[in-house]
C-alpha atoms as a PDB file:
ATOM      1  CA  UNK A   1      17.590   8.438  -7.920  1.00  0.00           C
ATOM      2  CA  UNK A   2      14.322   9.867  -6.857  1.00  0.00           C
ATOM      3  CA  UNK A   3      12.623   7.268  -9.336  1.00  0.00           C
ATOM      4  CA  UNK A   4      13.976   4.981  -8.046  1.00  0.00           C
ATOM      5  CA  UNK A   5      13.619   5.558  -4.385  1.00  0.00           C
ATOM      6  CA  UNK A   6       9.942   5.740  -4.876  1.00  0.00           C
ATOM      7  CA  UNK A   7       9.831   2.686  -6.634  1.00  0.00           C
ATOM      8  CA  UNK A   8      10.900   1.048  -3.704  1.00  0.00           C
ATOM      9  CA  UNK A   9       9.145   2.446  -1.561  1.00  0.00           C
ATOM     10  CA  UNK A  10       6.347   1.658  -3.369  1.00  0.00           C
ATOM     11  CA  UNK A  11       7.107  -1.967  -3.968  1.00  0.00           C
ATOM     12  CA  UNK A  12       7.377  -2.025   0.057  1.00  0.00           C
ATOM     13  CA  UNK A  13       3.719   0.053   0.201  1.00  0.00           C
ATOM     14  CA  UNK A  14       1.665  -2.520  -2.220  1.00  0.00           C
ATOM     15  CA  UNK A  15       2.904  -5.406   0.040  1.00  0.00           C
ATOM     16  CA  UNK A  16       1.692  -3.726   3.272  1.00  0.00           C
ATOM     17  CA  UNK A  17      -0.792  -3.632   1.826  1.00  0.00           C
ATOM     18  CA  UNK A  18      -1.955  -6.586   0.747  1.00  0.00           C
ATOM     19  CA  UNK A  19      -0.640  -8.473   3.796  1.00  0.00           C
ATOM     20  CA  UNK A  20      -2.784  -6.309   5.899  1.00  0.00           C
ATOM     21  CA  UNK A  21      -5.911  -6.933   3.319  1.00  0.00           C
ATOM     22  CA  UNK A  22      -5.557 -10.709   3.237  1.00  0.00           C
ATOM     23  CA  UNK A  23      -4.003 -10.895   6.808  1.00  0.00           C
ATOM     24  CA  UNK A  24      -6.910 -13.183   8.330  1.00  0.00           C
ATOM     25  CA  UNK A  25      -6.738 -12.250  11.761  1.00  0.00           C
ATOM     26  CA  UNK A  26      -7.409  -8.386  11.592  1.00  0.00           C
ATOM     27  CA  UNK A  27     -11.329  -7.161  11.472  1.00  0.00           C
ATOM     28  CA  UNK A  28     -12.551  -5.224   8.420  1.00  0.00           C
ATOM     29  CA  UNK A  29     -12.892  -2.557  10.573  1.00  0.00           C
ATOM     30  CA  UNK A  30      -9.545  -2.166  11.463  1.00  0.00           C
ATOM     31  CA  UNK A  31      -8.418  -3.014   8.780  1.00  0.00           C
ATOM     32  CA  UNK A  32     -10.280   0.308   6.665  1.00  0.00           C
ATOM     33  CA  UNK A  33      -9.118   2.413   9.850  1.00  0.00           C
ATOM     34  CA  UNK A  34      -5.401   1.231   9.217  1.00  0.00           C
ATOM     35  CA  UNK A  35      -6.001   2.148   5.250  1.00  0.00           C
ATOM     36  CA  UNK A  36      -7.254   4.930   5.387  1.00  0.00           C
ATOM     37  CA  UNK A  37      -5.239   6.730   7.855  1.00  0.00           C
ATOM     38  CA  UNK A  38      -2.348   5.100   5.871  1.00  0.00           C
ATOM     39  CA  UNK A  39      -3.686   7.472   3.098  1.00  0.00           C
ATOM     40  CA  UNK A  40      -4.434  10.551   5.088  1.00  0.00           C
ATOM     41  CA  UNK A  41      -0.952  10.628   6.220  1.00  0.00           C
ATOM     42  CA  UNK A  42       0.499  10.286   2.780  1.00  0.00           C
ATOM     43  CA  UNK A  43      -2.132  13.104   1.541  1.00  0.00           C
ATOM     44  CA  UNK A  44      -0.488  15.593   4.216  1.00  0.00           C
ATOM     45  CA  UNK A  45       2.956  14.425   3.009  1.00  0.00           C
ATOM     46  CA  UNK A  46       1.996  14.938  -0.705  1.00  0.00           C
ATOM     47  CA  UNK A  47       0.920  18.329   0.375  1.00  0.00           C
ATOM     48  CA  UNK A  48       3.525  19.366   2.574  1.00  0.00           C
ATOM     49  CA  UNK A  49       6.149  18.490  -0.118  1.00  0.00           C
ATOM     50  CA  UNK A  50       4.138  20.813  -2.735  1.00  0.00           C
ATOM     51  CA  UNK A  51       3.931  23.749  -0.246  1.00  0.00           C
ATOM     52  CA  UNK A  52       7.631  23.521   0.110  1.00  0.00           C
ATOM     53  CA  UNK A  53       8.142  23.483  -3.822  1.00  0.00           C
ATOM     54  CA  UNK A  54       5.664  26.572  -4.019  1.00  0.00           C
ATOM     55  CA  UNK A  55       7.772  28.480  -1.299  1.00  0.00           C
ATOM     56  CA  UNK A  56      11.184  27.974  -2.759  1.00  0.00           C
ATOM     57  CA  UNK A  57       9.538  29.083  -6.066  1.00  0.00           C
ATOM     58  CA  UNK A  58       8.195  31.931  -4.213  1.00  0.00           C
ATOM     59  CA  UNK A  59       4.672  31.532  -5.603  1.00  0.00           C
ATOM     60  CA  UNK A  60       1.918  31.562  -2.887  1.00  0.00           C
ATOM     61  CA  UNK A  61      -1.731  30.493  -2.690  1.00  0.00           C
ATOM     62  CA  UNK A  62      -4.466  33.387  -2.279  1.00  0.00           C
ATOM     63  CA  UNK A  63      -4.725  32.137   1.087  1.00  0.00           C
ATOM     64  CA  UNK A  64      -1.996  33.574   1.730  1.00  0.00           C
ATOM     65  CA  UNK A  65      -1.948  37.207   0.118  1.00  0.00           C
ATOM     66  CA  UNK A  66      -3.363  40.087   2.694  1.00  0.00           C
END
């Protein structure tokens, strides 16, 4: 179900994508803004997610040891 979920969503992803790349009516500029805060956010996700796997596993970084 996951699997599949993310296939989707990354189906839906690529072709944001590459309507926003060829989209003729956007500047470059925005258009590398848009992308790459489009990445940053899924970056925090990604890490979020694995900081939420390491807690329930009750594993921590040594950031967080005193």
């Amino acid at each position: 179900m996951i699997a599949a979920g993310s296939a989707v969503v990354g189906y839906i992803l690529y072709h944001l994508v590459r309507m926003l790349v060829t989209f003729p009516g956007i500047p470059l500029f925005f258009r590398i803004s848009i992308l790459v805060g489009g990445a940053g956010v899924i970056i925090v996700i990604l890490r979020l997610i694995r900081e939420r796997i390491k807690k329930r596993k009750g594993e921590h970084d040594a950031d967080y040891n005193d």
